[in-house]
N, C-alpha and C. Protein backbone atom coordinates (compact mmCIF):
# COMPACT_ATOMS: atom_id res chain seq x y z
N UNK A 1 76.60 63.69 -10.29
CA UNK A 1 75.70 63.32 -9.21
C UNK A 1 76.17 63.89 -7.88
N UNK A 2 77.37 63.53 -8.06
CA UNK A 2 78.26 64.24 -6.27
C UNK A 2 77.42 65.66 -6.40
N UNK A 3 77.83 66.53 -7.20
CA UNK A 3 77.83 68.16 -7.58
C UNK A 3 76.56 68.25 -7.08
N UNK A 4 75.46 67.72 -7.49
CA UNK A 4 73.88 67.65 -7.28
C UNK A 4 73.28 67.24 -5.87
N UNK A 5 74.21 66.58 -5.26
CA UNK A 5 74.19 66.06 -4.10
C UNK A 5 74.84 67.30 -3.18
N UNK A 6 75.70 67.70 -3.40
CA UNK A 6 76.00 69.05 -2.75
C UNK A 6 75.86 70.35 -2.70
N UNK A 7 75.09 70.31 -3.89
CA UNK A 7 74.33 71.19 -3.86
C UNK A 7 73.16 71.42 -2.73
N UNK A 8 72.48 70.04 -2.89
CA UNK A 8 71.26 69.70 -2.29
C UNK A 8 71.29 70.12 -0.89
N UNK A 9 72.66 69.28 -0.22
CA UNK A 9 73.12 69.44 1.41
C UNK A 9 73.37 71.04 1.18
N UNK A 10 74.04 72.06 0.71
CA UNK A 10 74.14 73.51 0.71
C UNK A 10 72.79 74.13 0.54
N UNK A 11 71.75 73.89 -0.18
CA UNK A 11 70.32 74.37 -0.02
C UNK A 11 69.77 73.98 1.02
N UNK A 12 69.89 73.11 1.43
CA UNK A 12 69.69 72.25 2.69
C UNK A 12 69.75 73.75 4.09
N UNK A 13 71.27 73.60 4.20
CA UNK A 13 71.84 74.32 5.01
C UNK A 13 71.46 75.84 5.45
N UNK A 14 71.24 76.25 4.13
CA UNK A 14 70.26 77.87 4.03
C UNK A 14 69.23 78.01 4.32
N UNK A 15 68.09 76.89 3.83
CA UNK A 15 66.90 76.71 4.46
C UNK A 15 66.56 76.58 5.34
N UNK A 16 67.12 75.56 6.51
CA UNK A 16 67.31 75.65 7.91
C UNK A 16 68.12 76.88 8.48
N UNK A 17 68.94 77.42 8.18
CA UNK A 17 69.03 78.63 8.40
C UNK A 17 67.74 79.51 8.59
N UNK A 18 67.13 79.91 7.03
CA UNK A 18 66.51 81.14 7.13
C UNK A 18 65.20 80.24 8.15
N UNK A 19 65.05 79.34 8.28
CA UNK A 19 63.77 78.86 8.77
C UNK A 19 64.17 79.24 9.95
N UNK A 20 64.89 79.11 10.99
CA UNK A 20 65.56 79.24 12.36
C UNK A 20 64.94 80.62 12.63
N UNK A 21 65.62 81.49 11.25
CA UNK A 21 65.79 82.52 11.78
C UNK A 21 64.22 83.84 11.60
N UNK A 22 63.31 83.17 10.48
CA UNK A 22 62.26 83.56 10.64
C UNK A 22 61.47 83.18 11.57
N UNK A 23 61.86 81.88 12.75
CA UNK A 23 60.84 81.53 14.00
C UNK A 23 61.39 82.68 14.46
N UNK A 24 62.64 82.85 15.24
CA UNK A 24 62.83 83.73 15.76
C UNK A 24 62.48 85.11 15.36
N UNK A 25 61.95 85.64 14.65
CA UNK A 25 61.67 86.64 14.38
C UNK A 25 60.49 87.03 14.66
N UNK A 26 59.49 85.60 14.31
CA UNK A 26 57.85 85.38 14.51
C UNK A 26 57.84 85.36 15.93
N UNK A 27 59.02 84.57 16.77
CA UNK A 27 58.56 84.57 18.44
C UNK A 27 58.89 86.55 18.76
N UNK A 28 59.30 87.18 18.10
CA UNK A 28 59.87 88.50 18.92
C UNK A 28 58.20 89.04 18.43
N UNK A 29 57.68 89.28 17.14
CA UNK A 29 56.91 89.90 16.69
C UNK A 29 55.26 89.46 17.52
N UNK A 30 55.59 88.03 17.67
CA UNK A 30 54.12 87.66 18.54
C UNK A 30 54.26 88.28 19.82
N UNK A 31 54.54 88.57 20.55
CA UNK A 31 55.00 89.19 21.83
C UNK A 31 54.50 90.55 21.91
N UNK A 32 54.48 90.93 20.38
CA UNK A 32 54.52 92.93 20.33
C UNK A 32 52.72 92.87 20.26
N UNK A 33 52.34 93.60 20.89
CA UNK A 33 50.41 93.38 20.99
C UNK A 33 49.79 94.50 19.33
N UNK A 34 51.15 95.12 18.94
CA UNK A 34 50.60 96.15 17.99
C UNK A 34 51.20 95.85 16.43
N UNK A 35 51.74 94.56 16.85
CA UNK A 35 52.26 93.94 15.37
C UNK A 35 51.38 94.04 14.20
N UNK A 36 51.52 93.92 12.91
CA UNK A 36 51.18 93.96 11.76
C UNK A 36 50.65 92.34 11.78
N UNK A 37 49.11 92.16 11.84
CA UNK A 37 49.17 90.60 11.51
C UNK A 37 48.84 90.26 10.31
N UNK A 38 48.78 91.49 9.46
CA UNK A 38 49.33 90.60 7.67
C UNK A 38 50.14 90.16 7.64
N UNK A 39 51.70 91.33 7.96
CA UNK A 39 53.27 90.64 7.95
C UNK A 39 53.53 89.70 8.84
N UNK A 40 52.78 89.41 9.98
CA UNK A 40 52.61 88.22 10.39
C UNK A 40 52.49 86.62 9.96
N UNK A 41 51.11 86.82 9.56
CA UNK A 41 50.22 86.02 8.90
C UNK A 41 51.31 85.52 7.42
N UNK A 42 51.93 86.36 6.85
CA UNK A 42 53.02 85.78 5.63
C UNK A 42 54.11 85.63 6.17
N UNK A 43 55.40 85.79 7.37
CA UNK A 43 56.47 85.38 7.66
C UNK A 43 56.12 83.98 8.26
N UNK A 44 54.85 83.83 8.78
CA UNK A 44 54.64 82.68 9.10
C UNK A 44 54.44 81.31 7.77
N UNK A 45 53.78 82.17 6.97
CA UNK A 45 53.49 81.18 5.59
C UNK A 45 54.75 80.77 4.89
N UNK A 46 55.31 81.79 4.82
CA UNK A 46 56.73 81.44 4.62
C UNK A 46 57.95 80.85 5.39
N UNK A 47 58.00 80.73 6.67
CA UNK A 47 58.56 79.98 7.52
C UNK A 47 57.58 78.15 7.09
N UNK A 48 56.47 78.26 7.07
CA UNK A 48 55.64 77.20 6.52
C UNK A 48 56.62 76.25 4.63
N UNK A 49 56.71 77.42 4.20
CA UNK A 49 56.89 76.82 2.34
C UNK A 49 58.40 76.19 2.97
N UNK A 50 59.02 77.34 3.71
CA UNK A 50 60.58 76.83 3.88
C UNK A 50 60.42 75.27 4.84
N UNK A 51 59.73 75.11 5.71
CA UNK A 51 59.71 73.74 6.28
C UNK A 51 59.31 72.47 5.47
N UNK A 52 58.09 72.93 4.02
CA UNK A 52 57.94 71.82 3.48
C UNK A 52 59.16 71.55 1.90
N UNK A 53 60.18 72.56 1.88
CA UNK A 53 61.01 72.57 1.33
C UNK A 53 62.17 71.84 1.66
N UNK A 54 62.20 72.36 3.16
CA UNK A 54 63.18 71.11 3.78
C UNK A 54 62.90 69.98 3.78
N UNK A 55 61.82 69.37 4.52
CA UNK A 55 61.33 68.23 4.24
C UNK A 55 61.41 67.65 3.02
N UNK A 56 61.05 68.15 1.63
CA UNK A 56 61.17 67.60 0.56
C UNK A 56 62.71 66.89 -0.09
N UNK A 57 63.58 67.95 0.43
CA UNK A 57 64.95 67.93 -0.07
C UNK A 57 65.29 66.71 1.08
N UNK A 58 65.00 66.53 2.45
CA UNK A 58 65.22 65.77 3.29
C UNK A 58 65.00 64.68 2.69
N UNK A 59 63.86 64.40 1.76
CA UNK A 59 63.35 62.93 2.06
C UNK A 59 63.75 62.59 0.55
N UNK A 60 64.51 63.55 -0.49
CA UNK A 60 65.24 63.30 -1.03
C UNK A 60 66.76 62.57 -0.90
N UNK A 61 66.82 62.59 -0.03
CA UNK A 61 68.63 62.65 0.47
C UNK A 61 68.28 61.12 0.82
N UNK A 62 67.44 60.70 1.41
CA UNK A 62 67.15 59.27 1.62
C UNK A 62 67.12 58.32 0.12
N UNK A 63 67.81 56.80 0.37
CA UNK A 63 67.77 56.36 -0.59
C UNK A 63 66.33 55.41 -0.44
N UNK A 64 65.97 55.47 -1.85
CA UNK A 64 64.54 54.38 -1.92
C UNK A 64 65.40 52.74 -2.09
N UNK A 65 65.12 52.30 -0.36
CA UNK A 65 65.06 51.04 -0.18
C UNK A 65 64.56 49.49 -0.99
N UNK A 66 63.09 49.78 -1.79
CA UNK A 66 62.69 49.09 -2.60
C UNK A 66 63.37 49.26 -3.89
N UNK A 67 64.16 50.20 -4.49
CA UNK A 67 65.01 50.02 -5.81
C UNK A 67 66.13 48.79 -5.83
């Protein structure tokens, strides 16, 4: 269970990572007036999957109170 649990906090850790680091990428690219807004339109979707990924693993890490 520990192992699974630390795992969890280390996926954790990467995800907020790459999420950080694809805003920042989306704030440099919105700025450019001649950007690609397909590759747009998907670093954003994907900055999107990675936030509801965190969230999920987040609200994993919480214990269920009613058990």
């Amino acid at each position: 269970m520990e192992t699974e649990t630390f795992r969890n906090v280390e996926r954790l850790k990467q995800l907020r990572v790459e999420h950080r680091d694809l805003d920042q990428v989306i704030a440099r690219l919105v700025m450019d007036p001649n950007v690609d807004q397909l590759m747009l339109k998907r670093l954003k979707k994907r900055k999107l999957m990675l936030k509801d990924m965190i969230t999920q693993l987040e609200s994993a890490r919480i214990p269920d109170l009613n058990a």
